[in-house]
C-alpha atoms as a PDB file:
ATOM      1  CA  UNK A   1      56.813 -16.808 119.830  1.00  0.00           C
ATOM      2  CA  UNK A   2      55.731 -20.126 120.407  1.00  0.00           C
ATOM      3  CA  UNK A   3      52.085 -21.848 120.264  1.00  0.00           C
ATOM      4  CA  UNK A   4      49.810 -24.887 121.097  1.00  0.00           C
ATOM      5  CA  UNK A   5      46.973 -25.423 118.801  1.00  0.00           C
ATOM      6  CA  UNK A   6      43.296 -25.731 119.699  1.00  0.00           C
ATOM      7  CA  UNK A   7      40.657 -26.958 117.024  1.00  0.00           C
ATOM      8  CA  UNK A   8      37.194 -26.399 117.997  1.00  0.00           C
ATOM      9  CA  UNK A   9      33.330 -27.170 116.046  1.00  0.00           C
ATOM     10  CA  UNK A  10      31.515 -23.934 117.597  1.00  0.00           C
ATOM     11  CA  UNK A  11      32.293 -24.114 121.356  1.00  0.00           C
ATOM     12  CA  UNK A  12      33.285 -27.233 121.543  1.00  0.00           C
ATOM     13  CA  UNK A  13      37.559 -27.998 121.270  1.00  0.00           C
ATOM     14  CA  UNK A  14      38.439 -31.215 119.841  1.00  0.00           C
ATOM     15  CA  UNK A  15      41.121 -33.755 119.368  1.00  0.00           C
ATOM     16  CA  UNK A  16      42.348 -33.273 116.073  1.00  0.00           C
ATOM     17  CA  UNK A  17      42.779 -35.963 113.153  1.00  0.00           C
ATOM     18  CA  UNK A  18      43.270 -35.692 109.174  1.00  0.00           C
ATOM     19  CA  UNK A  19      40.719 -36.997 107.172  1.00  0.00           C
ATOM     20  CA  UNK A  20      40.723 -37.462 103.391  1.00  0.00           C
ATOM     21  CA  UNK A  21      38.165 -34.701 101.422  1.00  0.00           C
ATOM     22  CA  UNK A  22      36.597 -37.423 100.276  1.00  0.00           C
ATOM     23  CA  UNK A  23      35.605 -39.380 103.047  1.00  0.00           C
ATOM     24  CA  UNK A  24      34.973 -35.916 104.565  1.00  0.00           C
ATOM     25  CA  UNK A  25      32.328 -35.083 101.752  1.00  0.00           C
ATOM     26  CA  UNK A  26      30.840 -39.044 102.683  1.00  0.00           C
ATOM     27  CA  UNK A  27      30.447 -38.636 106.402  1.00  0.00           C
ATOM     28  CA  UNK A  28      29.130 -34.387 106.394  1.00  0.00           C
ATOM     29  CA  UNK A  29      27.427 -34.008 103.136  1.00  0.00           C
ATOM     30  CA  UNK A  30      29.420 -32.429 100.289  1.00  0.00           C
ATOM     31  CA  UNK A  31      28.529 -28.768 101.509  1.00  0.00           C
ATOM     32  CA  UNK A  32      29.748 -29.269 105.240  1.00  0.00           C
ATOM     33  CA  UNK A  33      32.741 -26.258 105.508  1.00  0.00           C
ATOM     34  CA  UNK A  34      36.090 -27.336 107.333  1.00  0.00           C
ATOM     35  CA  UNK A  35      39.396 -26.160 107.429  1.00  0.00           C
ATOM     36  CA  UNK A  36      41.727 -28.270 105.087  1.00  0.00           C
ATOM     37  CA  UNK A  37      45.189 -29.877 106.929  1.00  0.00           C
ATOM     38  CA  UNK A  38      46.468 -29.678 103.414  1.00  0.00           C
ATOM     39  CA  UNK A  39      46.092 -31.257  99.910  1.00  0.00           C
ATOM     40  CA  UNK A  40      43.261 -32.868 100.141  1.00  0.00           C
ATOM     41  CA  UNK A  41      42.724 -33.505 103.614  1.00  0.00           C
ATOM     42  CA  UNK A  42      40.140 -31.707 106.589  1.00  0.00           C
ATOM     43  CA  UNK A  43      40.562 -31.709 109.743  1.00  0.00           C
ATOM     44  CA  UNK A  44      38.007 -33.322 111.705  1.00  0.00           C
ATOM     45  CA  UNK A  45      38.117 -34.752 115.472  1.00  0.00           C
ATOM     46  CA  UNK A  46      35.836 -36.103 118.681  1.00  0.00           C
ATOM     47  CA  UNK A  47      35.720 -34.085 121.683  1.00  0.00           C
ATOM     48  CA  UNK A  48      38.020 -33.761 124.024  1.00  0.00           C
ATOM     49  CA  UNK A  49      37.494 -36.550 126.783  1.00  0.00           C
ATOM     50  CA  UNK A  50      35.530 -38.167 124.291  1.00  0.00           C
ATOM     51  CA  UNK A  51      36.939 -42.146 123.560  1.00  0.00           C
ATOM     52  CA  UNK A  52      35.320 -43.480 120.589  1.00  0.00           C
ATOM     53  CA  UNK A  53      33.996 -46.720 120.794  1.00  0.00           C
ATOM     54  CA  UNK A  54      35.931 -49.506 119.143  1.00  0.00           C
ATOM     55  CA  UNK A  55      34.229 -51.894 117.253  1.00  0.00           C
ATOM     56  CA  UNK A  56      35.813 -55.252 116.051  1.00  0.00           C
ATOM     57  CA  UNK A  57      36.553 -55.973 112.521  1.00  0.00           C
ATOM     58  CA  UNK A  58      35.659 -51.936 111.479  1.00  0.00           C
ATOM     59  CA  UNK A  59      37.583 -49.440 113.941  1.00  0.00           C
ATOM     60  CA  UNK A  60      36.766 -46.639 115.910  1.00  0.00           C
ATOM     61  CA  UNK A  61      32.973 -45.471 115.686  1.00  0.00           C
ATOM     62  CA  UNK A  62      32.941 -42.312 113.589  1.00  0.00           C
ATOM     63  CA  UNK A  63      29.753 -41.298 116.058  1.00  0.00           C
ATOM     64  CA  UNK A  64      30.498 -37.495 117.696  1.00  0.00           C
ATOM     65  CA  UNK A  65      32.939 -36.727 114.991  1.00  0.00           C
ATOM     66  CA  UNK A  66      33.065 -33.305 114.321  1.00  0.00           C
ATOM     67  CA  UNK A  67      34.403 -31.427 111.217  1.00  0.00           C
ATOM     68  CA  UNK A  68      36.964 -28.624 112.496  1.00  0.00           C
ATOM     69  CA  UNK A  69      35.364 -25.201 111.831  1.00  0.00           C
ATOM     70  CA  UNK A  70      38.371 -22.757 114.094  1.00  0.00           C
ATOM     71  CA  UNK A  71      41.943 -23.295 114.652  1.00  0.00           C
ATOM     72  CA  UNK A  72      43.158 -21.317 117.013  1.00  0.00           C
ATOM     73  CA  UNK A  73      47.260 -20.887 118.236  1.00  0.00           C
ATOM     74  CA  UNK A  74      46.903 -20.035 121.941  1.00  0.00           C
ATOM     75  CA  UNK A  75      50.421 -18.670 123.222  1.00  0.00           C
ATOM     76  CA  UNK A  76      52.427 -21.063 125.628  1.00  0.00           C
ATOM     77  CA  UNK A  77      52.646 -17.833 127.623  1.00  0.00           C
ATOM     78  CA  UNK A  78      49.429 -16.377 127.933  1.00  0.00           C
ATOM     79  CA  UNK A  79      48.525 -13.069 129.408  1.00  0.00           C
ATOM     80  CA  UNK A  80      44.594 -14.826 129.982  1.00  0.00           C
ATOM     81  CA  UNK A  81      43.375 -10.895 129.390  1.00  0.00           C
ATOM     82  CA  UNK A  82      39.734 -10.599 129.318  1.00  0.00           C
ATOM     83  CA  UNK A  83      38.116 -11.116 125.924  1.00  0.00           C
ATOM     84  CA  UNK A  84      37.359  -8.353 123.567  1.00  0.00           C
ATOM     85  CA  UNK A  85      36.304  -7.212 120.206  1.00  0.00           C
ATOM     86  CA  UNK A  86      40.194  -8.625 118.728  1.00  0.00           C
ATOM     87  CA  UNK A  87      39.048 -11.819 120.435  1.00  0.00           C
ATOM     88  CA  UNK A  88      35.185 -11.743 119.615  1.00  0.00           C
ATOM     89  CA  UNK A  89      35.929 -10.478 115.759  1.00  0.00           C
ATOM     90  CA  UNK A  90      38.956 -12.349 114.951  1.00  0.00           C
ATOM     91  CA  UNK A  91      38.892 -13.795 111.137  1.00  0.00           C
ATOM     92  CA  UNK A  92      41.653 -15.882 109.385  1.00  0.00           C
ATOM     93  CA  UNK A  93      42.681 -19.115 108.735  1.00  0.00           C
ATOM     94  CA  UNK A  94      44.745 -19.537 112.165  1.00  0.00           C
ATOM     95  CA  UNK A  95      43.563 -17.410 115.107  1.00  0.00           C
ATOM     96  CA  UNK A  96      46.462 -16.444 117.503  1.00  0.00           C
ATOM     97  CA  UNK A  97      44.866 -15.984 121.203  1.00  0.00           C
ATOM     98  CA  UNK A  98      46.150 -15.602 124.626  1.00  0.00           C
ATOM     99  CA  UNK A  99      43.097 -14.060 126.259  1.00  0.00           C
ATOM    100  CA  UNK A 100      41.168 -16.241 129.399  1.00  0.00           C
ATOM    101  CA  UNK A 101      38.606 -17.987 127.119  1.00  0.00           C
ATOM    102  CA  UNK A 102      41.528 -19.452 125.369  1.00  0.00           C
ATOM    103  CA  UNK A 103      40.262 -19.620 122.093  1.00  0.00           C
ATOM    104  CA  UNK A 104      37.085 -20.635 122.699  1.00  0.00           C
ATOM    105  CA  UNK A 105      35.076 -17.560 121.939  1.00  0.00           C
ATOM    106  CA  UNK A 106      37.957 -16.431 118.735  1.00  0.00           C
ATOM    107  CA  UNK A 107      35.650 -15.598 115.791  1.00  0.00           C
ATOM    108  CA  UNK A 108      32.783 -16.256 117.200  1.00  0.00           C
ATOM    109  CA  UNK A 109      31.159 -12.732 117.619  1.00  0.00           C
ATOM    110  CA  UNK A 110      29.743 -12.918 121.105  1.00  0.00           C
ATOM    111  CA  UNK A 111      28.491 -11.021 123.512  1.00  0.00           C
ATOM    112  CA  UNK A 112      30.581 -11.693 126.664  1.00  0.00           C
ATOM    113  CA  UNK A 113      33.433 -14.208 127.184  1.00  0.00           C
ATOM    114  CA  UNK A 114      32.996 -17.041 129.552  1.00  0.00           C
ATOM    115  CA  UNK A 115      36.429 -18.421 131.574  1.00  0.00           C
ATOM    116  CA  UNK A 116      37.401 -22.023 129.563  1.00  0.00           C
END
């Protein structure tokens, strides 16, 4: 089976990037959660259709950088059924989804499921 991978903060899905546990701890505060990319890294990233704002001699602005709370594998193939409590409940370190919201609502517990 194969998958494309969606990282979202709450609602909203974001462009993923690495970023050092340390610098991680710097920018959120050292009790900020995230999901780790691997030995000492989080992911983090802006929002999608976001373009940071590049500023000379520094890089990228680091404003509307989110830490990574959800990654979720959404199925090349998806059946886009309507959400439901697998969907609404779902737990684990990757979500697998295929259902309309596409990932958007996966662990978060609500009450309906929107159309992404």
């Amino acid at each position: 089976m194969s998958y494309n991978y969606k990282y979202f903060h709450g609602e909203i899905e974001l462009k993923p990037q690495e970023m050092s546990v340390r610098d991680f701890a710097a920018h959120f505060g050292a009790d900020t959660r995230g999901v780790r990319s691997g030995a000492g890294y989080k992911w983090v990233g802006f929002p999608v259709g976001h373009i940071p704002e590049w500023i000379p001699g520094k890089g990228f602005s680091k404003d509307k950088l989110l830490p990574v709370q959800r990654v979720i594998a959404y199925k090349k193939a998806p059946s886009k059924h309507t959400c439901d409590a697998r969907c609404l409940n779902a737990t684990g370190r990757v979500m697998r989804c295929e259902c309309a919201c596409g990932g958007k609502n996966h662990g978060r517990g609500a009450f309906s499921c929107t159309s992404a």
